[in-house]
Each structure stands twice: as C-alpha cells, then as structure tokens.
Protein backbone atom coordinates (compact mmCIF):
# COMPACT_ATOMS: atom_id res chain seq x y z
CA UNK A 1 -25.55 51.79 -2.68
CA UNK A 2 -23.63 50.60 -5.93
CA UNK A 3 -25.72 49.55 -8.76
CA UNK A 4 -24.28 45.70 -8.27
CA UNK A 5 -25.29 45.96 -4.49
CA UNK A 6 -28.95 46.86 -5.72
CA UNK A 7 -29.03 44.00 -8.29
CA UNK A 8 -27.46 41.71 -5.85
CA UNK A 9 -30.60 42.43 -2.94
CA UNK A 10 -33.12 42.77 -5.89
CA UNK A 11 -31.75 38.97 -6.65
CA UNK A 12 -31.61 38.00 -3.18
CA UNK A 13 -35.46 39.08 -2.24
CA UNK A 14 -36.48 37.21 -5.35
CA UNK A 15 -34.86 34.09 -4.14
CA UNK A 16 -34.86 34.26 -0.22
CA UNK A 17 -37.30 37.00 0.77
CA UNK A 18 -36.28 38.94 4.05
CA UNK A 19 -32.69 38.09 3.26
CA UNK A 20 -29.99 40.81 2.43
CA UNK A 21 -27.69 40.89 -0.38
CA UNK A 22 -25.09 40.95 2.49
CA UNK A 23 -26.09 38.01 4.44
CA UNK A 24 -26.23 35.93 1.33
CA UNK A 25 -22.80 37.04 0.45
CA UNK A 26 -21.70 35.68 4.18
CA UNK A 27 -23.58 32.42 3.27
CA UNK A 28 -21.87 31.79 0.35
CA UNK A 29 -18.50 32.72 1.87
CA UNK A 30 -19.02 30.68 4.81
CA UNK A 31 -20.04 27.81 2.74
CA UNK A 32 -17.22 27.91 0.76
CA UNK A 33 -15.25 27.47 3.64
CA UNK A 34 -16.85 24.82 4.96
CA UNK A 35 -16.60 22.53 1.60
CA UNK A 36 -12.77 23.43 1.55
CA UNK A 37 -12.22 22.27 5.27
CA UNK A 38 -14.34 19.04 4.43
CA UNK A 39 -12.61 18.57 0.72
CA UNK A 40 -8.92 18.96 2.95
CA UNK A 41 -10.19 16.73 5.54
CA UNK A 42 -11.82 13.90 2.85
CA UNK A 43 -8.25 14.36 1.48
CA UNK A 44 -6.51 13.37 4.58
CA UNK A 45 -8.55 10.32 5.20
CA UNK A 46 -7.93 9.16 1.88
CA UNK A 47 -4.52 9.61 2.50
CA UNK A 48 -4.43 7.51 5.82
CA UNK A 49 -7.05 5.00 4.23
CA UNK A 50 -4.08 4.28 1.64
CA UNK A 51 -1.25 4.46 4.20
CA UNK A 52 -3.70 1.74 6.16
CA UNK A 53 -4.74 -0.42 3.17
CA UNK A 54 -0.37 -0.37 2.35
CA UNK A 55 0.95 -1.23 5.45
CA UNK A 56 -1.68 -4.31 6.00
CA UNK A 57 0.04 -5.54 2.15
CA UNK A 58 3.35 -5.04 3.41
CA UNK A 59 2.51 -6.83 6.70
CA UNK A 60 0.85 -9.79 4.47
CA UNK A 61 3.97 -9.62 2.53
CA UNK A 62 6.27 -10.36 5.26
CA UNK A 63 4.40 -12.92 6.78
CA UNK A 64 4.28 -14.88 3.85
CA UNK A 65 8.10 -14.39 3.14
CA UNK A 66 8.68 -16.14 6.31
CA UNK A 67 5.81 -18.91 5.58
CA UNK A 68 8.24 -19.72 2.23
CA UNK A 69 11.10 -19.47 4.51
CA UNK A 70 9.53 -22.02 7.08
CA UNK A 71 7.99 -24.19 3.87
CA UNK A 72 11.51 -23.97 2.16
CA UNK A 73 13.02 -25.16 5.47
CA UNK A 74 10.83 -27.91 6.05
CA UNK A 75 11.09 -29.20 2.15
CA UNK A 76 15.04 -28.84 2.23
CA UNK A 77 15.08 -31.39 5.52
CA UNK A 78 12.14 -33.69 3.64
CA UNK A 79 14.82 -34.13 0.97
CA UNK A 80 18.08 -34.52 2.59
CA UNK A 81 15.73 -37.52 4.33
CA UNK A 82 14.92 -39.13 1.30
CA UNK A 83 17.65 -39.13 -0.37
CA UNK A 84 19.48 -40.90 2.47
CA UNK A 85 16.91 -43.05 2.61
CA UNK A 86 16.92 -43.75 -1.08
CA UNK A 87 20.94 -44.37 -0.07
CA UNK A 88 20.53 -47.10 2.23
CA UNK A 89 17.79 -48.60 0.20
CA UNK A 90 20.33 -48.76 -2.37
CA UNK A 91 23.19 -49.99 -0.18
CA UNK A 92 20.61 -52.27 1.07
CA UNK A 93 19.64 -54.00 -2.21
CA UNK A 94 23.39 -54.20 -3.14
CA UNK A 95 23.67 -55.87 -0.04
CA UNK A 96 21.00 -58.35 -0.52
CA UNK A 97 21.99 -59.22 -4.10
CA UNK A 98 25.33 -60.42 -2.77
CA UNK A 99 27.41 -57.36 -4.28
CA UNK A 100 29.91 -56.12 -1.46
CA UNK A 101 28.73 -52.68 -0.25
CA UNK A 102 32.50 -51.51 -0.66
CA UNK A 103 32.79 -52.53 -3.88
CA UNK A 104 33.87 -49.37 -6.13
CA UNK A 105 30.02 -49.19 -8.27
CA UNK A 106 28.45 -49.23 -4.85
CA UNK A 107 30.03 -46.10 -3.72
CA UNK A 108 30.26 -44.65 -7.06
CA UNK A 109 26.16 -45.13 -7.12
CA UNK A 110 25.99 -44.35 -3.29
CA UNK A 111 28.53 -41.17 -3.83
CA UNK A 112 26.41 -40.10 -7.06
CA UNK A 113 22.95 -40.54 -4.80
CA UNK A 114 24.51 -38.38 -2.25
CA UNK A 115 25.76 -35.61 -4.87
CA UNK A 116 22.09 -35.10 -6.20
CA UNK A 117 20.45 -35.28 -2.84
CA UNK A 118 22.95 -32.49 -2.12
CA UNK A 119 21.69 -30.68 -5.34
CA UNK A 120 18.43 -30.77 -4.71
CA UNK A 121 18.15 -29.87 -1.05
CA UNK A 122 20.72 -26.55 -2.48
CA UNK A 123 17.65 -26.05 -4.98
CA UNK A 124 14.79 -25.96 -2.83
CA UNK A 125 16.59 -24.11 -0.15
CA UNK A 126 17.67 -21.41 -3.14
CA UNK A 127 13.49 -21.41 -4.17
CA UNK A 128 12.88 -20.64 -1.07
CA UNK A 129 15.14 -17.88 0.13
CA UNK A 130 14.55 -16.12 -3.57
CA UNK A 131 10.21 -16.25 -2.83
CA UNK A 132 11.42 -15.25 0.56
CA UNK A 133 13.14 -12.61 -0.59
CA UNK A 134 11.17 -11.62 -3.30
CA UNK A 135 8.31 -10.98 -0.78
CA UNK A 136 10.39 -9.13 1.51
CA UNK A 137 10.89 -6.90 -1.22
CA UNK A 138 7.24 -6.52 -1.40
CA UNK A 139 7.09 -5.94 1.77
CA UNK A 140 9.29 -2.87 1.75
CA UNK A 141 7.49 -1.38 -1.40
CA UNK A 142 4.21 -1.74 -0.14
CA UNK A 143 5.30 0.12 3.45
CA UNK A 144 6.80 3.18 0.96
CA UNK A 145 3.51 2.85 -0.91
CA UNK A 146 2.07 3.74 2.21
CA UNK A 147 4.34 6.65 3.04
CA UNK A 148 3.38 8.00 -0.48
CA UNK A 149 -0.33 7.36 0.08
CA UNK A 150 0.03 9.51 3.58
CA UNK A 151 2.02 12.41 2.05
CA UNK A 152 -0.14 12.54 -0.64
CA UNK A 153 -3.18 12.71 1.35
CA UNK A 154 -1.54 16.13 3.10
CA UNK A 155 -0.30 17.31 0.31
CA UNK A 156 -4.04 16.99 -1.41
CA UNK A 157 -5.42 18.14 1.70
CA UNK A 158 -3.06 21.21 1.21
CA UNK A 159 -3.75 22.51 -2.37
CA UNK A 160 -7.56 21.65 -1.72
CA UNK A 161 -7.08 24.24 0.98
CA UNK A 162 -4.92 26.83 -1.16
CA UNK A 163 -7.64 26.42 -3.74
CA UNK A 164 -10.43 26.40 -1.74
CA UNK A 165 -9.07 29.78 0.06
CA UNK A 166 -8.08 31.28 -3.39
CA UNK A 167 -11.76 30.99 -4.30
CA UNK A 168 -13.01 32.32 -0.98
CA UNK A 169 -10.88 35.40 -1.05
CA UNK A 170 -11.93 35.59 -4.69
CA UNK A 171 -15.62 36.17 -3.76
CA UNK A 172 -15.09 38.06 -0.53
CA UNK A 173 -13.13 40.84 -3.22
CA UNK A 174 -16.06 40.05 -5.41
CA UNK A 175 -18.47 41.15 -2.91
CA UNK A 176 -16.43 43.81 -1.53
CA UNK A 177 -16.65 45.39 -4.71
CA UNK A 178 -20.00 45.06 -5.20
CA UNK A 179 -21.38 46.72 -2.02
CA UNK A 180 -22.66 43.36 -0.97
CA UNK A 181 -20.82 43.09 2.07
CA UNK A 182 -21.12 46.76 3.30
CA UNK A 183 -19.29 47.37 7.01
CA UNK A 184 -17.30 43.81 6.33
C-alpha cells in the first residue's frame, strides 16, 4: 500500500469511520458525475427556457404587426371618409351661398380638398405598413434569438460535460496513482 493510499484511509477513518480510502474515492467520482450530468442538463433547460421565452416575443411581435396593419387599415378608410365628407360640405356651402358648384374656385378648392385627403390617407397607410413592418422585423429577430438561445443551451450543456469529464478523469488518475482505488 503506497504511502498516499495510507494517508488517504488514515483521512478517510477520521472523517467517515468504517469507510475505505477506496470507496470514498468512488464517492467522489460518482459525485462528480452526477453534478456534470445535472450542470449539462440545467444547461439545456436554460437553453429551451430562452428558445421558449423568444419565440412567445416573436409571436407577440407578429401579432401586433398585423394589429398596426388592421389599425392602419381602418384609419386610412376613416380618412378617405372625411375628407369626402369635408368635400361635399364644402360643395355644399358653395352651394348654399349662391356660388355655382362648377365655378373654377369651387373645383380648384374641391380638387385641392381631394389632393390632401389623398395625402393623408398615403401617410397613414405608409405609418402603418413601416410599424407593420418594423415589427415583423422583430418578429424574425426574436425567432433567431431563440435559435441562438437553443444552440447555446447544447453547446453549454456540451463543454459543461467536457469539463465536468476532464475533472472526473482527472481524479480517477489522481486516485489511481495514489492506491486509492486498488483493483479499479
């Protein structure tokens, strides 16, 4: 028995009497392993926990890109109607002030109403499809944030496993060499 082997049970008595330097060695090798397999598989979750917590953004994102679609929509149609209303009003009140609705500054004012009801509905509708898109966008980042959240969660996992088996193997040589593990 090595002189590292005889510290190593003197130890071992001390602390856990009736236990062998060898079975404490297995202990510790077998909890070693255990802690890697939980640190990979804490890594994984986290991984999926991200991919999860991404793709509910990027649904969110869409959904709202197609609530400032619908919202854009319904504003656009809200002012084509006014400013044909705003038209006849103003054809109206030519009308009633005895001016002849074909007269030249009746069109010209009916023609320029027109014009910048035209402008503005182009406007909104432009708002809308640029939030829209801008939140489509969104969308599509958050779903590759999610990717990247998964992939990193494996790839974690991995190098917690490469380091936790680097460690292992590190004591198992450790013990080896001290006699610990005799017949192993």
């Amino acid at each position: 028995m090595g002189i590292l082997n005889q510290v190593g049970a003197n130890i071992s008595q001390m602390l856990v009497p009736g236990t062998s330097a060898q079975a404490l060695a297995q202990g510790s090798l077998t909890r070693g392993a255990v802690g890697t397999g939980f640190e990979a598989g804490g890594d994984i979750l986290s991984g999926v926990g991200g991919y999860q917590q991404a793709q509910y953004q990027a649904k969110l994102a869409g959904r709202n890109a197609e609530a400032a679609q619908a919202a854009g929509d319904y504003a656009e149609e809200s002012s084509k109607l006014r400013y044909g209303a705003l038209g006849a009003q103003q054809k109206a009140d030519a009308a009633a002030r005895g001016v002849s609705v074909d007269s030249s500054s009746v069109a010209n004012t009916l023609k320029t109403t027109a014009e910048i009801g035209g402008l503005d509905a182009a406007m909104i509708h432009y708002n809308a499809m640029r939030e829209a898109y801008g939140l489509t966008a969104q969308a599509a980042v958050d779903k590759a944030a999610g990717r990247n959240a998964l992939v990193g969660g494996v790839l974690k996992a991995g190098t917690s496993f490469l380091s936790g088996a680097q460690s292992v193997s590190d004591k198992w040589l450790m013990y080896q060499r001290s006699g610990a593990l005799v017949g192993a």
